[in-house]
N, C-alpha and C. Protein backbone atom coordinates (compact mmCIF):
# COMPACT_ATOMS: atom_id res chain seq x y z
N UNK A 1 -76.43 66.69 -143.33
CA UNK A 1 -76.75 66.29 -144.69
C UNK A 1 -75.45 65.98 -145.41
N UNK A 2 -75.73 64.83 -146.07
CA UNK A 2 -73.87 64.64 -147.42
C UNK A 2 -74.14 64.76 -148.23
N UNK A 3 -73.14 65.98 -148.45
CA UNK A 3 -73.07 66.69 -149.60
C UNK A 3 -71.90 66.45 -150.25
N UNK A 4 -71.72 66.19 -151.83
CA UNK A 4 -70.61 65.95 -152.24
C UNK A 4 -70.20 66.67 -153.69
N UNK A 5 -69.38 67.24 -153.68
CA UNK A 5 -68.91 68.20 -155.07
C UNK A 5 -68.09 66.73 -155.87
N UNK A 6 -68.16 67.53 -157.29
CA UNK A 6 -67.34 66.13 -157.91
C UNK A 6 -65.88 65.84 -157.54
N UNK A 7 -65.25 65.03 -157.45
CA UNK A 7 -63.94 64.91 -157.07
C UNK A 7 -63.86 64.28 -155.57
N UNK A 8 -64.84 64.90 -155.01
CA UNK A 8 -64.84 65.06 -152.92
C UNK A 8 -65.47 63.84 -152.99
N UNK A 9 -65.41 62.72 -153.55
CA UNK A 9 -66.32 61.37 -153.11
C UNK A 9 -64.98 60.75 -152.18
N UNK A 10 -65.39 60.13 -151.03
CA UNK A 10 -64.25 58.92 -150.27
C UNK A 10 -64.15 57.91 -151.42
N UNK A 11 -64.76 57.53 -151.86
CA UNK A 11 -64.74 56.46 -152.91
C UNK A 11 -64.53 56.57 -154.20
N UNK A 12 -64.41 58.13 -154.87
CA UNK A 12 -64.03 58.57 -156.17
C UNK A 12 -65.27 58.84 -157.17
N UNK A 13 -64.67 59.34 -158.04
CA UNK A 13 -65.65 59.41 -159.65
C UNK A 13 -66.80 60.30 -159.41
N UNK A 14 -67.79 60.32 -159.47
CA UNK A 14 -68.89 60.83 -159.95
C UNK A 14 -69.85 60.60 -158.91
N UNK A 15 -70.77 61.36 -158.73
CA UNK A 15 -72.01 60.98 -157.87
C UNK A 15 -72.85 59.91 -157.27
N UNK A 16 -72.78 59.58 -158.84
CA UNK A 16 -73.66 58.77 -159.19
C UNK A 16 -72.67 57.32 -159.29
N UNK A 17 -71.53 57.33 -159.25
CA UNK A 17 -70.20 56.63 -159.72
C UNK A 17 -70.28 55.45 -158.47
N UNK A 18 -69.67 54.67 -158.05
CA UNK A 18 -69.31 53.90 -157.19
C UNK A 18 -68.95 52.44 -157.24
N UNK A 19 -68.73 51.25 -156.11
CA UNK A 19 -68.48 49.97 -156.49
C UNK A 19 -69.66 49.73 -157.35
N UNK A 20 -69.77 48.37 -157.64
CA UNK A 20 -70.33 47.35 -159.20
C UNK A 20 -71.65 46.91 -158.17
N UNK A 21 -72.88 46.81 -158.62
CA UNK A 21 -74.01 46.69 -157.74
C UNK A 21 -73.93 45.03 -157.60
N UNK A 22 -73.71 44.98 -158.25
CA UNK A 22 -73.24 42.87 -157.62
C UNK A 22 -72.76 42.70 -157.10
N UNK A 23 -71.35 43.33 -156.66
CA UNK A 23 -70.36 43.29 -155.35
C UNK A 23 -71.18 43.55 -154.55
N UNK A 24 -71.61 44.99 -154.64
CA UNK A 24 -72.52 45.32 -153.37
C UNK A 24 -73.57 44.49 -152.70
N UNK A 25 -74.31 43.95 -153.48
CA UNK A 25 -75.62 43.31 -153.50
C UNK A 25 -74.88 41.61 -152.49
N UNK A 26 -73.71 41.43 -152.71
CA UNK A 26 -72.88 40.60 -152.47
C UNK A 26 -72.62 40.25 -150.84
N UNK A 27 -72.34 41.42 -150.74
CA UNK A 27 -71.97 41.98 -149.23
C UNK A 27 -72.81 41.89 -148.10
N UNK A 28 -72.80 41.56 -147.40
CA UNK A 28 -73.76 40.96 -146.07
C UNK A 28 -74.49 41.91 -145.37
N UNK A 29 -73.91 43.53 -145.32
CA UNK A 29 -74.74 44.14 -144.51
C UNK A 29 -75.07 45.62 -145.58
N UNK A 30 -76.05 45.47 -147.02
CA UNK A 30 -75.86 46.21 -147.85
C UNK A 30 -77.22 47.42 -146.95
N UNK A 31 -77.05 48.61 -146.93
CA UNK A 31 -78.89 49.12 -146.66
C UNK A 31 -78.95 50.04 -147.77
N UNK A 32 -79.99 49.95 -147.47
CA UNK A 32 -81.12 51.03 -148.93
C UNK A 32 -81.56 52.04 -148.28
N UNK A 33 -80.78 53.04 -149.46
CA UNK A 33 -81.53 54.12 -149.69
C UNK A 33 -82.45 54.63 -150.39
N UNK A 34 -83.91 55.02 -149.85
CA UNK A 34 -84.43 54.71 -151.11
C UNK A 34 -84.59 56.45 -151.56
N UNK A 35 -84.73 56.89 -152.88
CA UNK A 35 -84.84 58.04 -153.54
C UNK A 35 -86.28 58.08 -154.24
N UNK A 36 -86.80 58.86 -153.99
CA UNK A 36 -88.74 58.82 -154.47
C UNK A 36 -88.54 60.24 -154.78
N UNK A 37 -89.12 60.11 -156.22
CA UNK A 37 -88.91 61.65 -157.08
C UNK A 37 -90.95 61.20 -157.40
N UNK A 38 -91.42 62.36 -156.61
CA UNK A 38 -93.20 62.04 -156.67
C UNK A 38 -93.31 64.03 -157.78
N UNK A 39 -94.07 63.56 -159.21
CA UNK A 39 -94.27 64.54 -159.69
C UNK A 39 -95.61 65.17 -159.75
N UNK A 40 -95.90 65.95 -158.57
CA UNK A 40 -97.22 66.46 -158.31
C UNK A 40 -97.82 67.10 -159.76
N UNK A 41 -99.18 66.95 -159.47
CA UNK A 41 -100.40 67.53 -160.67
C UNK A 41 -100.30 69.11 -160.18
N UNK A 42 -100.67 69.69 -161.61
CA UNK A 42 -100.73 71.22 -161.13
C UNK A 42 -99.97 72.09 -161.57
N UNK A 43 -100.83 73.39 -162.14
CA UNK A 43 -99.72 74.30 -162.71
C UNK A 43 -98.84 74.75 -161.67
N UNK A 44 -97.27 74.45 -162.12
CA UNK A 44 -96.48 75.02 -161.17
C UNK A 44 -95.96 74.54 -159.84
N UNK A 45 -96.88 72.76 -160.32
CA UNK A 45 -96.57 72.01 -159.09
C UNK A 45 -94.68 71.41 -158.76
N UNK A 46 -94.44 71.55 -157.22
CA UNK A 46 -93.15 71.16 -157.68
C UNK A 46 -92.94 69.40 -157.49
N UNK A 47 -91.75 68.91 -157.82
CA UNK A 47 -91.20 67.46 -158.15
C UNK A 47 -90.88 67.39 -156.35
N UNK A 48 -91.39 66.53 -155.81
CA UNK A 48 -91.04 66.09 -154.64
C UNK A 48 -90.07 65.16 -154.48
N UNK A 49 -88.74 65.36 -153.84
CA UNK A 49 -87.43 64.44 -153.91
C UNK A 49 -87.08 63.97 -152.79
N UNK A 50 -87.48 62.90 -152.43
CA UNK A 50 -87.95 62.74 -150.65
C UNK A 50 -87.25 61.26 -150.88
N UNK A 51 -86.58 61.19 -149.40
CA UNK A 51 -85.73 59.86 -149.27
C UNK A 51 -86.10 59.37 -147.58
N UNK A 52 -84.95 58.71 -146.94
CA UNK A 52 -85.08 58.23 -145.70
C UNK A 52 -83.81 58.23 -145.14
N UNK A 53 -83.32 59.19 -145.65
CA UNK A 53 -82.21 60.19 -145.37
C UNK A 53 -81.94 61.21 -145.88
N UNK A 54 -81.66 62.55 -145.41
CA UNK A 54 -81.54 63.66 -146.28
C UNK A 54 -79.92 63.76 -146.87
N UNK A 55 -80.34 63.90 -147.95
CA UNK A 55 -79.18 63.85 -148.51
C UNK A 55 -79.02 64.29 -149.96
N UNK A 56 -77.94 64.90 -150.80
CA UNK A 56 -77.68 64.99 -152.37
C UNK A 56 -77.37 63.92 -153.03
N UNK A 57 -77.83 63.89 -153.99
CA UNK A 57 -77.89 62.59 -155.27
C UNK A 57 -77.36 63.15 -156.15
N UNK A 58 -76.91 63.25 -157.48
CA UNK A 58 -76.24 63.71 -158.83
C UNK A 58 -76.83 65.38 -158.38
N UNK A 59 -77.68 66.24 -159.12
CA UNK A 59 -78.08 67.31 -159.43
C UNK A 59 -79.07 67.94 -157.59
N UNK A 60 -79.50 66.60 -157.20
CA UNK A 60 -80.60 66.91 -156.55
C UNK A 60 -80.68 66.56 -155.32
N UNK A 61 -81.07 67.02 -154.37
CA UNK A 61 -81.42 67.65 -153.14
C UNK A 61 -82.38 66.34 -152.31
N UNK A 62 -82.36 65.33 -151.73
CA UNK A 62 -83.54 64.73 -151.27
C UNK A 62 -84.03 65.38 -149.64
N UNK A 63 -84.91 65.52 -149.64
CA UNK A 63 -85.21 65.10 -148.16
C UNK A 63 -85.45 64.33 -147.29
N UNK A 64 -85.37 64.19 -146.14
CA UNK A 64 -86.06 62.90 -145.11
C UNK A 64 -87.36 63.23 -144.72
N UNK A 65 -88.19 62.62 -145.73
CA UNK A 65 -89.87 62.31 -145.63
C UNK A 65 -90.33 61.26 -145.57
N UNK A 66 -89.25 59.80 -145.96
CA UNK A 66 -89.98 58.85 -146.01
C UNK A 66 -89.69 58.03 -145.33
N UNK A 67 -90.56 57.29 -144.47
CA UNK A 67 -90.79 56.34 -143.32
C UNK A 67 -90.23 54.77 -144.13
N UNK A 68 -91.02 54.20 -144.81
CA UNK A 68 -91.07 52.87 -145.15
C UNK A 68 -91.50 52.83 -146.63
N UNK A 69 -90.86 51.95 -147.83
CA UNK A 69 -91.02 51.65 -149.02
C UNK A 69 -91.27 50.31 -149.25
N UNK A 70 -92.73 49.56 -149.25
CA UNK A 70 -92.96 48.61 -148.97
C UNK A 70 -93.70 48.11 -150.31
N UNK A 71 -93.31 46.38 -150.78
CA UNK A 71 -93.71 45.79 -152.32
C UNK A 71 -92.84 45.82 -153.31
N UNK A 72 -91.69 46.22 -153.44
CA UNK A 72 -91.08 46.76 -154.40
C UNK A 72 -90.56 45.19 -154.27
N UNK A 73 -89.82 44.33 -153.69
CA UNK A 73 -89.42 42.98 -153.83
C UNK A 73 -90.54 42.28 -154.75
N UNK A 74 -92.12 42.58 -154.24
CA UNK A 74 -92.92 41.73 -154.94
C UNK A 74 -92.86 42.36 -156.55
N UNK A 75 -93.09 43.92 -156.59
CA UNK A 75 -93.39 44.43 -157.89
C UNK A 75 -91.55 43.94 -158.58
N UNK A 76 -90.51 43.43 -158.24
CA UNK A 76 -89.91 43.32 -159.04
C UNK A 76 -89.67 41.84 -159.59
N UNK A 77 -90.42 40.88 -158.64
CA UNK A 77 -90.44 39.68 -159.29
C UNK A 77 -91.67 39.44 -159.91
N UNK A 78 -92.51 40.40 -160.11
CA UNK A 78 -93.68 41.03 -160.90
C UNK A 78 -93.52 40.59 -162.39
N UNK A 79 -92.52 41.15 -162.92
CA UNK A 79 -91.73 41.17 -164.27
C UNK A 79 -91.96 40.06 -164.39
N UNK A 80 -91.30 38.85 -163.44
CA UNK A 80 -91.43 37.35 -164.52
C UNK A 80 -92.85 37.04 -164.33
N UNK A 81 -94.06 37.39 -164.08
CA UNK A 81 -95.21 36.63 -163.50
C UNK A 81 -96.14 37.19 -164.53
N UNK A 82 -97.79 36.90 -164.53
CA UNK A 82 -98.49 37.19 -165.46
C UNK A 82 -99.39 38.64 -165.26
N UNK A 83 -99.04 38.68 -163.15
CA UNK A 83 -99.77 39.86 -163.11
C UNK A 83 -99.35 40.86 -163.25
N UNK A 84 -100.58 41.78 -163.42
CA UNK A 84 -100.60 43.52 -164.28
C UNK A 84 -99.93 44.18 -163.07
N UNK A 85 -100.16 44.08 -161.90
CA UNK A 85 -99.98 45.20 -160.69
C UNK A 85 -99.57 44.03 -159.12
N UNK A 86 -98.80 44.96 -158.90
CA UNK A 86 -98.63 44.67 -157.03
C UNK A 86 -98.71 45.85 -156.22
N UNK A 87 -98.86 45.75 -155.16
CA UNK A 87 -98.75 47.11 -154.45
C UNK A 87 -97.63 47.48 -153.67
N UNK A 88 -97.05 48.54 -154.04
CA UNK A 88 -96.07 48.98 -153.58
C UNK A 88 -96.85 50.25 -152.86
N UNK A 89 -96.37 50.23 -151.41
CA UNK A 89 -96.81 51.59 -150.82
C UNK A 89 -95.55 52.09 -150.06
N UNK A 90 -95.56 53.78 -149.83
CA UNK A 90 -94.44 54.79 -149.57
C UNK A 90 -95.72 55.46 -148.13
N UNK A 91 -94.95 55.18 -147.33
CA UNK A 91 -95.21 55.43 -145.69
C UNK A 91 -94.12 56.82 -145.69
N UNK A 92 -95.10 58.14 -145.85
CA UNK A 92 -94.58 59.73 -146.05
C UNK A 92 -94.66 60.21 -144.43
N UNK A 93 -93.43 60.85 -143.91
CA UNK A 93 -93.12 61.54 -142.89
C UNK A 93 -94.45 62.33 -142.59
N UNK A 94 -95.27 62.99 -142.18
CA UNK A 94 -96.06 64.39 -142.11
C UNK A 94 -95.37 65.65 -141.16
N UNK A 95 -94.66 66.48 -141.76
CA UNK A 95 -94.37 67.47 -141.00
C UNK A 95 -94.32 68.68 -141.80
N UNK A 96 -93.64 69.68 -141.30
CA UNK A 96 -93.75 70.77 -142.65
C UNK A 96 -92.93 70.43 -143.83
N UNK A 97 -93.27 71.12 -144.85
CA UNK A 97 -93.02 71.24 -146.12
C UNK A 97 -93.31 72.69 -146.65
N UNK A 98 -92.25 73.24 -147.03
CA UNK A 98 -91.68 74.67 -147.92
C UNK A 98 -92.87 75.37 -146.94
N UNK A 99 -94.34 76.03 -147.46
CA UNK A 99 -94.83 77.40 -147.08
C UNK A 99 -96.04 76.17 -146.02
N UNK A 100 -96.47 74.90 -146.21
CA UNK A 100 -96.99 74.49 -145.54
C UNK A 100 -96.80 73.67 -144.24
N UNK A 101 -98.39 73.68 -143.36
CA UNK A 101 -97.94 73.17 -142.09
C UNK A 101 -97.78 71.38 -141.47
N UNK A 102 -98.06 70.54 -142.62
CA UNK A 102 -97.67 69.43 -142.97
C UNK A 102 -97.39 69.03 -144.26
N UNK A 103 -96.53 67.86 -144.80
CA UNK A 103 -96.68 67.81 -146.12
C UNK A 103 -97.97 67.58 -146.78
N UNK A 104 -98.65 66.53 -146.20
CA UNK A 104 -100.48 66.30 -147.10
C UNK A 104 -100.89 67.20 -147.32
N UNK A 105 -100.58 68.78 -146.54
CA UNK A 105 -101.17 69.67 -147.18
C UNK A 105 -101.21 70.54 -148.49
N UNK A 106 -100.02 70.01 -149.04
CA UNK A 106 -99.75 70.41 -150.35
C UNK A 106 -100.25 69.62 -151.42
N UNK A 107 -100.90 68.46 -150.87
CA UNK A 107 -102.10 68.00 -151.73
C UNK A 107 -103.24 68.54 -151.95
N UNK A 108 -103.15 69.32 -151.17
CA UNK A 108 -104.63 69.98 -151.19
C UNK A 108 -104.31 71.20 -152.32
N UNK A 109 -103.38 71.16 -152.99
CA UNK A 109 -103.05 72.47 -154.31
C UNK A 109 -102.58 71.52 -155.17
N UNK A 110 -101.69 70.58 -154.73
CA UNK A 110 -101.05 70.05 -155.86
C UNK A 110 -101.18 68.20 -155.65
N UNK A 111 -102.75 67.93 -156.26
CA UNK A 111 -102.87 66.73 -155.64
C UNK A 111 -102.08 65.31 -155.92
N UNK A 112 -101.50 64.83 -154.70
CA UNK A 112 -100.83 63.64 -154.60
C UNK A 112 -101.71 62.17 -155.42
N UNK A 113 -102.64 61.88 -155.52
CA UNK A 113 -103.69 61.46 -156.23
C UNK A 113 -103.48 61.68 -157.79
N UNK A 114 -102.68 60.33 -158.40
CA UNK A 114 -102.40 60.45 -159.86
C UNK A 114 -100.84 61.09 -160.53
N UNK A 115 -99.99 61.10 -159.26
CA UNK A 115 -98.85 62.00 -159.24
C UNK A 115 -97.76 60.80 -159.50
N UNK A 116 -97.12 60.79 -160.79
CA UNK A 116 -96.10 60.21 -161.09
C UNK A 116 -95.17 59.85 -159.56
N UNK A 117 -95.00 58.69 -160.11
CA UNK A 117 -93.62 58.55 -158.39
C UNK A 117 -92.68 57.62 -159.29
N UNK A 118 -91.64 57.95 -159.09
CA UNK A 118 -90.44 56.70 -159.86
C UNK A 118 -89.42 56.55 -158.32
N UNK A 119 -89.08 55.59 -158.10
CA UNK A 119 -88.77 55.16 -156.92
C UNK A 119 -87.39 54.59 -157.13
N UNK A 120 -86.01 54.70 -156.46
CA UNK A 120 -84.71 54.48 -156.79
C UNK A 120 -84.28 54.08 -155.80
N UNK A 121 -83.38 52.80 -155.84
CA UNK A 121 -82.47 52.60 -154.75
C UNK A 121 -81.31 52.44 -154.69
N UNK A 122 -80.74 53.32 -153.64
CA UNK A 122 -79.37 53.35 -153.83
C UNK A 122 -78.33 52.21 -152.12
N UNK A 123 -77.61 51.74 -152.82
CA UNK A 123 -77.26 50.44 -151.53
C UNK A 123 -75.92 51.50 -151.13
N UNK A 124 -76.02 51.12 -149.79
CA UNK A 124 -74.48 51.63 -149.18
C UNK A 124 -74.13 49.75 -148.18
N UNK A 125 -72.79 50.02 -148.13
CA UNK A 125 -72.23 48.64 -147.60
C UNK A 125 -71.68 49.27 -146.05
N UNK A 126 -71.27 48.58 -145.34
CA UNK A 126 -70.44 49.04 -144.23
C UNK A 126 -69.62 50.35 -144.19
N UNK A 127 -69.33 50.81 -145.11
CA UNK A 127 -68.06 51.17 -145.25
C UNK A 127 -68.57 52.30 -145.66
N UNK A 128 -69.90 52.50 -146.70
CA UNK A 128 -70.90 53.44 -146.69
C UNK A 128 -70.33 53.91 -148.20
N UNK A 129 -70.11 53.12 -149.09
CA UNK A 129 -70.08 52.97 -150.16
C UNK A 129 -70.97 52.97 -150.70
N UNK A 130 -71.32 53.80 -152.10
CA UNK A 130 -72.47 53.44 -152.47
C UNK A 130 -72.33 53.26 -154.22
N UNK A 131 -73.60 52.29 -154.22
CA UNK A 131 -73.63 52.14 -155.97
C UNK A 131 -74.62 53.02 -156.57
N UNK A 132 -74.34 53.14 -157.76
CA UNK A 132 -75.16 54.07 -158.54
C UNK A 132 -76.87 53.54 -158.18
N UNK A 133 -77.47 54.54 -158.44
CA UNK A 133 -79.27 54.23 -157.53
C UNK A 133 -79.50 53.91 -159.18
N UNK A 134 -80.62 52.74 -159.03
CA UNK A 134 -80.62 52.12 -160.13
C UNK A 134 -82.75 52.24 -160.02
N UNK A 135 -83.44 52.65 -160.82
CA UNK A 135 -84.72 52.77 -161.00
C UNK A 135 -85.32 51.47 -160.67
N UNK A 136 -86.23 51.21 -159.63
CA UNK A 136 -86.86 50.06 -159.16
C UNK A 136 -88.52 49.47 -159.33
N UNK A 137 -88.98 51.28 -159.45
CA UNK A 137 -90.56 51.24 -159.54
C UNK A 137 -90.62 52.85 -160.49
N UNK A 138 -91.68 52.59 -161.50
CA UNK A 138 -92.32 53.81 -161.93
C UNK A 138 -93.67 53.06 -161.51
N UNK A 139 -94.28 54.63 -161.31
CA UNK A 139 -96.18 54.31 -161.30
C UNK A 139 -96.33 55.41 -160.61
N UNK A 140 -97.84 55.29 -160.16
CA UNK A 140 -99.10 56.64 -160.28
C UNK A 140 -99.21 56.58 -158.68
N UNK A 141 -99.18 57.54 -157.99
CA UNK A 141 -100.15 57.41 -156.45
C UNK A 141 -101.40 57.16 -156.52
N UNK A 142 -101.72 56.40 -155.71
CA UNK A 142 -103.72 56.62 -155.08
C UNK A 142 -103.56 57.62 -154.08
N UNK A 143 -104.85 57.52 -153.96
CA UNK A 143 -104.96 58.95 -152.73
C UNK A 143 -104.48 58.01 -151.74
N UNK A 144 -103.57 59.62 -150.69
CA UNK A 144 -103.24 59.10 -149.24
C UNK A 144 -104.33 58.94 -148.14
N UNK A 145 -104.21 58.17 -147.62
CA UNK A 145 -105.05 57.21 -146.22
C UNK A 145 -103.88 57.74 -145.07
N UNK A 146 -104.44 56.78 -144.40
CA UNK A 146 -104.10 57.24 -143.05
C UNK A 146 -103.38 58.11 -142.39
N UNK A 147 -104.25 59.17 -143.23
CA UNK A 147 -103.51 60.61 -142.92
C UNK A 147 -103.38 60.92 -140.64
N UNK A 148 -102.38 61.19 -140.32
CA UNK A 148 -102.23 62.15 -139.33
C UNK A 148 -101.35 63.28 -138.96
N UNK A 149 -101.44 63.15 -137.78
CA UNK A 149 -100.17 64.67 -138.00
C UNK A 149 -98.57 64.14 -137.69
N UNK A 150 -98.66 62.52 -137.77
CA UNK A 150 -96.77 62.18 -138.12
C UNK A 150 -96.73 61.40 -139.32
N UNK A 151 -97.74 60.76 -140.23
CA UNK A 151 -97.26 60.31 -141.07
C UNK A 151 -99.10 60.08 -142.45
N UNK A 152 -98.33 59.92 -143.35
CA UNK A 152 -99.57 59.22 -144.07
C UNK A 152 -99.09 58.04 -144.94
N UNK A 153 -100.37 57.42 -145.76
CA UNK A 153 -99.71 56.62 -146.70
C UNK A 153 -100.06 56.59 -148.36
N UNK A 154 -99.87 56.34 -149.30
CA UNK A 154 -99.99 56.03 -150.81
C UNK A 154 -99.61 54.98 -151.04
N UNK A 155 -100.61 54.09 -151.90
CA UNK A 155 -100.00 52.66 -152.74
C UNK A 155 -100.04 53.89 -154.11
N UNK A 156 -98.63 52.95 -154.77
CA UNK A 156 -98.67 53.41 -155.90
C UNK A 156 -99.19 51.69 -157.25
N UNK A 157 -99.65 52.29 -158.01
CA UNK A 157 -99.85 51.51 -159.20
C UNK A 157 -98.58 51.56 -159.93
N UNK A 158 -98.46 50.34 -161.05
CA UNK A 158 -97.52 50.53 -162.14
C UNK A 158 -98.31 51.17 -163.48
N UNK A 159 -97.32 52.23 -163.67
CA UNK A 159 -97.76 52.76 -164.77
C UNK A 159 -98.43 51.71 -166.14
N UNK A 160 -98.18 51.01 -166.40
CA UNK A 160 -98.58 50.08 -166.99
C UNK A 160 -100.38 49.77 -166.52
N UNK A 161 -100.55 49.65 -165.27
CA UNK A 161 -101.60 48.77 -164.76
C UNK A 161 -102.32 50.29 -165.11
N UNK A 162 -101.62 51.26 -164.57
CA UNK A 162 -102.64 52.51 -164.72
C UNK A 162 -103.06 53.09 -165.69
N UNK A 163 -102.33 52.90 -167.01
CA UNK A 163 -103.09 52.90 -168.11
C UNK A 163 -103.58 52.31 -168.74
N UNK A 164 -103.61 50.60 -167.56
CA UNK A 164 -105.07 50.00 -168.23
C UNK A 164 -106.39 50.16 -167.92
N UNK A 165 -106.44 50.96 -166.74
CA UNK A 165 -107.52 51.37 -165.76
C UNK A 165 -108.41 52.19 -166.62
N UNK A 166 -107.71 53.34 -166.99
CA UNK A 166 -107.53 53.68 -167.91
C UNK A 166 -108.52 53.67 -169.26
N UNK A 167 -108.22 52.89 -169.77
CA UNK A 167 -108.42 52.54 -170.98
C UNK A 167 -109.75 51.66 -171.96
C-alpha cells in the first residue's frame, strides 16, 4: 500500500499537491485512479472508500474493491448536452469486508440502493506522478445486479436526475 506523510512525496507538497492536470492529461501514457467514496444508508452506516488500488489519499484510506468505472466519459460530456442522466456503472470486487463474508453483504444492513457515491480521479504519468483527484461524478446507486462471489455491479444516477425521479 502507498502511504505518504506530508513532506515524504517523490514529487513534493501535499497529498493532494502534484504536476498541473493539463500537463498530465498531456502526456501519452496518463492511468486513472479512480477514488469512489459510496455513503451507505443507515444508522451508523460507514463511508465506503474503495479504489482500484489500495492506497492513501489526503486524510483517507482507499481500498482495492473496484474492478471497472464505466460512463463517466459519457456523463462528462453530459454537461454540454440536453440529457438529464447517463449511466455510469462501478464493477465492485466481492470479497470480505470489515466483520463480513463478502462486501454485498453489508448491503444487507447498510443498503447500497440509494447510497450517495461521488467518484474521483486521480491520473499518475510514467513516472507515477500524480495530480490532485479532481471530482468527476456525484449520484445515487441502484441496486446491485450481478451479484456473485467475485464481483457485483451498480449504475449510479446523477444526483440531479435522482431528484427528478423524485419529484
Amino acid at each position: 500500500m502507498a502511504a505518504f506523510g506530508w513532506g515524504e512525496f517523490p514529487w513534493g507538497g501535499a497529498p493532494w499537491g502534484g504536476i498541473a492536470l493539463e500537463i498530465l492529461r498531456n502526456r501519452r501514457r496518463a492511468k486513472i485512479i479512480w477514488l469512489v467514496d459510496v455513503e451507505l444508508l443507515g444508522a451508523g452506516a460507514p463511508v465506503l472508500r474503495l479504489s482500484n488500488r489500495n492506497l492513501e489519499y489526503s486524510i483517507y484510506r482507499y481500498e482495492r474493491y473496484l474492478l471497472a468505472v464505466t460512463g463517466i466519459a459519457r456523463e462528462l460530456s453530459r454537461v454540454d448536452s440536453d440529457s438529464l442522466n447517463s449511466p455510469v456503472t462501478i464493477l465492485f470486487q466481492n470479497r470480505p469486508f470489515m466483520a463480513f463474508d463478502f462486501l454485498i453483504e453489508a448491503g444487507e444492513t447498510y443498503p447500497f440502493e440509494g447510497a450517495k457515491v461521488t467518484v474521483r480521479a486521480l491520473h499518475l504519468d510514467d513516472d507515477n506522478l500524480p495530480t490532485e483527484a479532481e471530482i468527476v461524478f456525484v449520484g445515487v446507486l441502484d441496486e446491485p445486479k450481478g451479484i456473485t462471489k467475485r464481483e457485483f455491479t451498480c449504475r449510479a444516477s446523477s444526483v440531479e436526475f435522482f431528484a427528478d425521479l423524485r419529484s
